[in-house]
Protein backbone atom coordinates (compact mmCIF):
# COMPACT_ATOMS: atom_id res chain seq x y z
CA UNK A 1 5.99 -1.23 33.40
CA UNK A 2 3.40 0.28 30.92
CA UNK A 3 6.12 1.18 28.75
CA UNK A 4 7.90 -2.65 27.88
CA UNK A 5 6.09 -4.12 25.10
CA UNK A 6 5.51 -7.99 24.97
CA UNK A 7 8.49 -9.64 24.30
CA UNK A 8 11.08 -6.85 25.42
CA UNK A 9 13.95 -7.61 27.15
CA UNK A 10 12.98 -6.86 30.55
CA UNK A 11 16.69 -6.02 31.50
CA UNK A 12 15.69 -1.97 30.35
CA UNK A 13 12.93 -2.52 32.88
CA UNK A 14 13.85 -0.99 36.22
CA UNK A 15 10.40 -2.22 37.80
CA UNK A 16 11.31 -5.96 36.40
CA UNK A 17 11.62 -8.34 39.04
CA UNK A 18 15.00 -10.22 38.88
CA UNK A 19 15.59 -13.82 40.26
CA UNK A 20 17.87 -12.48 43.50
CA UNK A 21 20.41 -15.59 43.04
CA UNK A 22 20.70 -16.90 46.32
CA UNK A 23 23.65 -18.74 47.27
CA UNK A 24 22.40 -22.45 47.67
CA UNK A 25 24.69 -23.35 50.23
CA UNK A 26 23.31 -22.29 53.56
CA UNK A 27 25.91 -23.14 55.61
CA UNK A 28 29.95 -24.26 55.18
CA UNK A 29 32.06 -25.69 57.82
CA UNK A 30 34.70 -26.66 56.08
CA UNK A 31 33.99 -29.60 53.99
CA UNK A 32 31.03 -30.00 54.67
CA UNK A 33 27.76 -27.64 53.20
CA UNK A 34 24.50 -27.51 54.42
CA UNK A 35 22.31 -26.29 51.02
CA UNK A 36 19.03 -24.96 51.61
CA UNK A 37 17.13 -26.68 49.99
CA UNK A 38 17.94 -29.56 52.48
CA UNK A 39 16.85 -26.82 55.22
CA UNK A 40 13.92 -26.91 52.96
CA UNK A 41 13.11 -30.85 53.47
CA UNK A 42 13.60 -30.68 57.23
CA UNK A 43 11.29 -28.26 57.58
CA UNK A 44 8.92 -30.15 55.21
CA UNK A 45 9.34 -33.34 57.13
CA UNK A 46 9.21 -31.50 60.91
CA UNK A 47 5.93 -29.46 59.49
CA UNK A 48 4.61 -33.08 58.55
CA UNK A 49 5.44 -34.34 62.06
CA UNK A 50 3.63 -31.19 63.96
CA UNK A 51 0.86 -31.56 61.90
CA UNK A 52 -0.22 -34.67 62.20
CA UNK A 53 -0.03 -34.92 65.96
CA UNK A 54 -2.05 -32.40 66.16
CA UNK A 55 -4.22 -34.43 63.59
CA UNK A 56 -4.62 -36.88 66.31
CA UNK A 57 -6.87 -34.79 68.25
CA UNK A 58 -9.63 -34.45 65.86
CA UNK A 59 -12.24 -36.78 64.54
CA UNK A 60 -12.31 -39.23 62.69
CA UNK A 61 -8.34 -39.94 64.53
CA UNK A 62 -9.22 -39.01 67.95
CA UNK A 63 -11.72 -41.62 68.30
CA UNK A 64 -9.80 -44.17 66.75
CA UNK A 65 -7.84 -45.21 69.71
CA UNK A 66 -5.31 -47.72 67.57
CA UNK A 67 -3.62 -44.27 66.21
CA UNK A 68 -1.01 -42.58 68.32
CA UNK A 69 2.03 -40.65 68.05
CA UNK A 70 4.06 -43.45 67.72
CA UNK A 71 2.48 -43.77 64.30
CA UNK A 72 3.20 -40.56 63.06
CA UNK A 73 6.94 -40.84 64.00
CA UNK A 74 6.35 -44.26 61.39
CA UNK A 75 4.55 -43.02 58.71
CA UNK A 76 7.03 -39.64 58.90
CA UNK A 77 9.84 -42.10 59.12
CA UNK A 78 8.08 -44.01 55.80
CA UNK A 79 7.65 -40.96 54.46
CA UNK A 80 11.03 -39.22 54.51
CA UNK A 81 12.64 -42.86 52.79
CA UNK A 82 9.90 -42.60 50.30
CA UNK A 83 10.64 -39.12 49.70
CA UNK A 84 14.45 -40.10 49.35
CA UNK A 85 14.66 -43.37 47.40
CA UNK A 86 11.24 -42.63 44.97
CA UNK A 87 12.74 -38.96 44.25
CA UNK A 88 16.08 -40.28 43.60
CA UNK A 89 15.43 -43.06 41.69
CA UNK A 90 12.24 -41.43 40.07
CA UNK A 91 15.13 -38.99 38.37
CA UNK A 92 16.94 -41.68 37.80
CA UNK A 93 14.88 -43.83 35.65
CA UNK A 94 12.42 -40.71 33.90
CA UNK A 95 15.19 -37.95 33.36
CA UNK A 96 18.37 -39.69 32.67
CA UNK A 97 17.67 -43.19 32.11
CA UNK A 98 20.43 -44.40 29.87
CA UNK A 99 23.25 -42.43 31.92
CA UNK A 100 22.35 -44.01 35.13
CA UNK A 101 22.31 -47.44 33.66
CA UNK A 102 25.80 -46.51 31.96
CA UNK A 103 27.41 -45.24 35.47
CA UNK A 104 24.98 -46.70 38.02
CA UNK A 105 27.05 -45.67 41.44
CA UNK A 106 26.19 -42.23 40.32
CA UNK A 107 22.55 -43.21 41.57
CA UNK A 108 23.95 -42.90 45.13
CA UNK A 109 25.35 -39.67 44.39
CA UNK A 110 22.63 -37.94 46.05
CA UNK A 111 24.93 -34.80 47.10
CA UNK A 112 25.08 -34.39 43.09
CA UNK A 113 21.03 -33.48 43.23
CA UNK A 114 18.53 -35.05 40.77
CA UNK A 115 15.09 -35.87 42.89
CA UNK A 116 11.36 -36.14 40.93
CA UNK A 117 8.38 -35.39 42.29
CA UNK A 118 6.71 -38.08 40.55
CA UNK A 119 9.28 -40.47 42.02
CA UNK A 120 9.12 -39.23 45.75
CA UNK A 121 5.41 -39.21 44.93
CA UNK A 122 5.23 -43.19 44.30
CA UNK A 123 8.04 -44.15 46.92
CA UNK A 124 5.46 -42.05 49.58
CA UNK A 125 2.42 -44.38 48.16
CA UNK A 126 4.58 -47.60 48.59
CA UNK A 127 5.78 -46.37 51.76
CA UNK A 128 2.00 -46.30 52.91
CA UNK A 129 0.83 -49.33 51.24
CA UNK A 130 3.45 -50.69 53.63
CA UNK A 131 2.50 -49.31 56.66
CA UNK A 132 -1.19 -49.95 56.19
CA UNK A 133 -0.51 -53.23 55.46
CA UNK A 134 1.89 -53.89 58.80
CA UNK A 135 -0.31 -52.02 61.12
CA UNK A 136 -3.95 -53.58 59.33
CA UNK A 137 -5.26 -50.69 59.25
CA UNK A 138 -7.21 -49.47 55.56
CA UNK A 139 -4.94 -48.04 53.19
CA UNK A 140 -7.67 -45.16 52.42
CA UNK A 141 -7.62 -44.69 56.54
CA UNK A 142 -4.18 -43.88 56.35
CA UNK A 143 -4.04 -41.74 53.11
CA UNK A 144 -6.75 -39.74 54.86
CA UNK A 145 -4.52 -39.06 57.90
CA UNK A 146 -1.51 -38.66 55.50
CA UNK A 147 -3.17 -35.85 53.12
CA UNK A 148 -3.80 -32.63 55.25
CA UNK A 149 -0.03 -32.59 56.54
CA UNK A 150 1.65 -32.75 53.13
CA UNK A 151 0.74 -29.08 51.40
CA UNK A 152 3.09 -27.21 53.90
CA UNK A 153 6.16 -29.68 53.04
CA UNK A 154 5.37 -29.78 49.23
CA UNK A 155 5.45 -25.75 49.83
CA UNK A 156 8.48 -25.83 51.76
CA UNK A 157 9.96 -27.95 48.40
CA UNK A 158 8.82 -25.21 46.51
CA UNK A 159 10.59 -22.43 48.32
CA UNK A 160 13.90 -24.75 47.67
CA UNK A 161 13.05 -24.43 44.41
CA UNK A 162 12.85 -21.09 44.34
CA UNK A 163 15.90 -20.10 46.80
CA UNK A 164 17.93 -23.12 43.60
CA UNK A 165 16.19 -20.84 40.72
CA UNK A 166 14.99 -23.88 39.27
CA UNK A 167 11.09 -25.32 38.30
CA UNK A 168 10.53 -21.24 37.01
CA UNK A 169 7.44 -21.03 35.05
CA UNK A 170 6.14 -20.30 31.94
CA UNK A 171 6.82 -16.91 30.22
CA UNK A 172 4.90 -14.17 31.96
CA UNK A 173 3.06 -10.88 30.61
CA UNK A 174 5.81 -7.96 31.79
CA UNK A 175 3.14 -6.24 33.03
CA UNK A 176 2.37 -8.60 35.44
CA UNK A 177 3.87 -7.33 38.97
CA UNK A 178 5.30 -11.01 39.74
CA UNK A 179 6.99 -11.77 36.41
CA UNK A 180 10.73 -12.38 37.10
CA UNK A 181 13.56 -13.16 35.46
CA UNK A 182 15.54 -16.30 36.38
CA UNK A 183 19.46 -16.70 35.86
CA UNK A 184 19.15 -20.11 32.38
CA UNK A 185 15.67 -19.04 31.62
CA UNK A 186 16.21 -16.36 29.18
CA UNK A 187 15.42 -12.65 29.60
CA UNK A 188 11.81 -12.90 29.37
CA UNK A 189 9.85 -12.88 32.67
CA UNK A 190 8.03 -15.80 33.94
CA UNK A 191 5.79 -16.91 36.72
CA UNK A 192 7.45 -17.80 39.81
């Protein structure tokens, strides 16, 4: 890579990592198409779920004898609507406002993508406002149990992201041995 210069288009580069274009669908049978980045949120949410049993065996949670696995099962099943309605609608109102308010049964056009982190970030908060408030327990109590088990899924989002060629970052340095090139992004590498 010593000879591109910044700025080059990388596509003389042999060594220059390209975006491999994965199909997004995972799966057809017939009709229906199971994407991966779907995959992606199952494995998110069932990462969540192993996670914070096992955060029932250590302190502060083990000695709390009010938390059990019946509450993870809630605060998962909080979680995943959270995840759902605040990412959807979070697109809805911050990217494409005006269209959505124009045609708004396209809102329940999930299948069509368009989710925010930002939304799915506030519909999780509300989602454990809620439960802390049903089960009286402190709402920092819960956030506490709720943080440790969320890095795998929001990596697990990430790899969706990747597998869609989509959230690509800003324009890399060629020489840099993880530049790539993604498919609407130009022809100048960027971080992954």
């Amino acid at each position: 890579m010593s000879g591109v210069r910044w700025g080059a288009c990388p596509v003389h580069n042999p060594g220059m990592l390209i975006h491999p274009q994965i199909d997004p669908v995972a799966l057809q049978l017939g009709p229906l198409a199971i994407h991966w980045y779907g995959l992606t949120y199952l494995a998110a949410f069932g990462l969540f779920f192993w996670l914070g049993v096992r955060r029932l065996g250590h302190a502060p949670f083990k000695h709390l004898q009010q938390w059990q696995n019946r509450d993870v099962e809630d605060i998962l099943f909080l979680g995943v609507l959270g995840v759902i309605l605040g990412g959807r609608v979070g697109y809805c109102l911050f990217y494409k406002p005006a269209y959505y308010l124009s045609n708004p049964l396209e809102i329940f056009a999930i299948w069509q993508g368009g989710m925010s982190f930002h939304g799915g970030l506030l519909g999780v908060m509300l989602a454990m406002v809620w439960f802390a408030r049903t089960r009286e327990r402190p709402f920092l109590q819960v956030m506490d149990f709720v943080a440790p088990c969320v890095p795998t899924g929001l990596a697990a989002g990430r790899v969706g992201n990747f597998i869609n060629g989509e959230l690509w970052g800003r324009v890399a340095d060629p020489s840099l041995p993880w530049g790539m090139v993604f498919r609407g992004a130009g022809d100048l590498p960027r971080h992954p």
